[in-house]
Protein backbone atom coordinates (compact mmCIF):
# COMPACT_ATOMS: atom_id res chain seq x y z
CA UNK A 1 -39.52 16.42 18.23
CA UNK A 2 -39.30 14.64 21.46
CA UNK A 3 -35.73 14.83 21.53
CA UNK A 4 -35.50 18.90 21.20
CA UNK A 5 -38.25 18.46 23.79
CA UNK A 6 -36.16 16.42 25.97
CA UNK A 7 -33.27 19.41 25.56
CA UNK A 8 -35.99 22.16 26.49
CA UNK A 9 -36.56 20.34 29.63
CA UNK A 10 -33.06 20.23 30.71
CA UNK A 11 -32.76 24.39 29.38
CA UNK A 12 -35.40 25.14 31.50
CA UNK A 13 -33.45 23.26 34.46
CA UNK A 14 -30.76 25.53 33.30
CA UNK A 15 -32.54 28.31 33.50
CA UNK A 16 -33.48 27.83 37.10
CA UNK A 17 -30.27 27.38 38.27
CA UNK A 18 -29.35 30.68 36.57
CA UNK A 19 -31.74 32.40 38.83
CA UNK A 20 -30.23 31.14 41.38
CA UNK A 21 -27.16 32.82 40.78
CA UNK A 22 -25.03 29.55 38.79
CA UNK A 23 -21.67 30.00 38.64
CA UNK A 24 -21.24 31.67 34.61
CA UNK A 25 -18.36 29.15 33.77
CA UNK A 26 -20.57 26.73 34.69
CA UNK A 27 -23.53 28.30 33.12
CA UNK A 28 -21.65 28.73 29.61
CA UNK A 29 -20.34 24.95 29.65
CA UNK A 30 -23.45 23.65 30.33
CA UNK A 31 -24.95 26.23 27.41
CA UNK A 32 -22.65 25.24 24.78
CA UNK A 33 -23.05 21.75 25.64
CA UNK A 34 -26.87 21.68 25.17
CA UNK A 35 -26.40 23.75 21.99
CA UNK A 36 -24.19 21.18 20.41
CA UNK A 37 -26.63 18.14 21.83
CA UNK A 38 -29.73 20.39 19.93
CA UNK A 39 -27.06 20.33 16.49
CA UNK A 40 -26.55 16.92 16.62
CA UNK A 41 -30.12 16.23 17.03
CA UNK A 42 -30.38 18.28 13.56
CA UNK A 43 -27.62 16.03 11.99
CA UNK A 44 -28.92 13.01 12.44
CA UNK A 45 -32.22 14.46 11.43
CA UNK A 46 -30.87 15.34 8.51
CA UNK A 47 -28.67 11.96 8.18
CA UNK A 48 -25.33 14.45 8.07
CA UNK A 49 -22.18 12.74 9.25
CA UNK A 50 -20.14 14.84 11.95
CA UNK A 51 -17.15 13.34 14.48
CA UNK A 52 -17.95 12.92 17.76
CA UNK A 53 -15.61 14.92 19.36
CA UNK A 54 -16.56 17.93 17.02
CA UNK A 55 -16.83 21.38 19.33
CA UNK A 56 -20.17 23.40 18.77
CA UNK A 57 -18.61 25.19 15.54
CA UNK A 58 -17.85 22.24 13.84
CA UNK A 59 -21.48 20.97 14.63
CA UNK A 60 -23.02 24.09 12.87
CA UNK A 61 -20.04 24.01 9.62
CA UNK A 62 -21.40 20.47 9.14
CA UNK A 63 -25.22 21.22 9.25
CA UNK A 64 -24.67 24.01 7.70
CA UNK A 65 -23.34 22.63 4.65
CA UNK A 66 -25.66 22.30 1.68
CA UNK A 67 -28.66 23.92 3.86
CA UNK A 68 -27.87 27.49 4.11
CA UNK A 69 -31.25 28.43 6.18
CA UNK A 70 -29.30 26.89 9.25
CA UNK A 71 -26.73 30.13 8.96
CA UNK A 72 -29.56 31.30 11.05
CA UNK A 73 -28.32 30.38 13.97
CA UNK A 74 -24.52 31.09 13.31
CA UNK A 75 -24.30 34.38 15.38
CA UNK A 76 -25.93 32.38 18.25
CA UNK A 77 -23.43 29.60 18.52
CA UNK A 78 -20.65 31.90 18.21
CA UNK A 79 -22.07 33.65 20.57
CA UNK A 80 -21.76 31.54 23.21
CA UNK A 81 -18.01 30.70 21.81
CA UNK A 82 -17.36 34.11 22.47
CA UNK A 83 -18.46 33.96 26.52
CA UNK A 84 -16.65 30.78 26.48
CA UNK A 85 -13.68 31.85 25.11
CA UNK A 86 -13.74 35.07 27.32
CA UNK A 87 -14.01 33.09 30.29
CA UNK A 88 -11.14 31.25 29.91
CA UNK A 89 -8.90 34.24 28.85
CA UNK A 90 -9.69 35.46 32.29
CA UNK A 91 -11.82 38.61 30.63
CA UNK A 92 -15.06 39.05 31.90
CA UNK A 93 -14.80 43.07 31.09
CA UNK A 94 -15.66 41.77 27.36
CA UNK A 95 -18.59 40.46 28.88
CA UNK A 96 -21.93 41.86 28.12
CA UNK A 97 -23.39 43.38 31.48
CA UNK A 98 -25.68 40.61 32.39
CA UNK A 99 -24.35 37.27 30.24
CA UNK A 100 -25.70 34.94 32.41
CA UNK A 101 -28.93 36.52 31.01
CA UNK A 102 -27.69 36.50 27.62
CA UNK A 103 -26.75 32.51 28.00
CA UNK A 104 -30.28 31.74 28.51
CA UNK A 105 -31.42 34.12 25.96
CA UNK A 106 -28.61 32.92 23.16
CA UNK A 107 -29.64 28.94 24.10
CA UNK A 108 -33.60 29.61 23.48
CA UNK A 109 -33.16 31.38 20.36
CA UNK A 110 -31.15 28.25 19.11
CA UNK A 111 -33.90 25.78 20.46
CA UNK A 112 -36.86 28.01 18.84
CA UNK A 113 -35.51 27.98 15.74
CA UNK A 114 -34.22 24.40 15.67
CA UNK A 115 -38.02 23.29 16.78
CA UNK A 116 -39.90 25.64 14.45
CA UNK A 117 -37.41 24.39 12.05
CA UNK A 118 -38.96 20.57 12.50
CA UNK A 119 -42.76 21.98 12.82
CA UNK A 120 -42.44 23.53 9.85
CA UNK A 121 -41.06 20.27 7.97
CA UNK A 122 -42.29 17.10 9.42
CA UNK A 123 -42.23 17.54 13.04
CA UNK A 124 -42.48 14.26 14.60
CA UNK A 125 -38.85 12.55 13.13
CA UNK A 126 -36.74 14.82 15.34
């Protein structure tokens, strides 16, 4: 638990600097990285082997696998693959109209669930 803590702290930092009007590249990089850190939290909860290079996708295919409840949070990570991959195709008119909102929003539901998740079974191992 005090590792998804640890990631809630540094989403909440996030957050702040998304008030604050953080650049969305920068915003969507830094969501998609603490995604995949909260995944491979979950994987090494759940003793699950993964590579170390593996993008946020991969992360969720190899959690996924054998423990369907995690397809909860499928939409959410490609969710932020989808911002990502707008962003770098140079089309922000795919964008929703506020996605820096929709970051934040996308990266919470993923850390809610992952942390009910461990209440729910066990709690302090994660």
């Amino acid at each position: 638990m005090s590792a998804l803590d640890a990631v809630h702290g540094r989403i909440e930092v996030l957050a702040r600097r998304q008030a604050t009007g953080m650049a969305l590249p920068e915003l969507v990089a830094a969501a998609v990285e603490e995604a995949a850190a909260m995944l491979r939290i979950m994987l090494s909860a759940e003793h699950k082997s993964y590579t170390s290079d593996a993008d946020l996708l991969a992360l969720w295919k190899a959690l996924v696998k054998g423990s369907p409840h995690w397809n909860t949070i499928r939409d959410n990570c490609r969710e932020l693959i989808y911002y990502q991959n707008c962003l770098r195709a140079e089309r922000g008119d795919a964008l929703p109209t506020r996605p820096d909102r929709m970051v934040m929003h996308t990266l919470r539901h993923i850390h809610l669930y992952l942390r009910s998740y461990v209440e729910q079974h066990g709690g302090g191992q994660v």
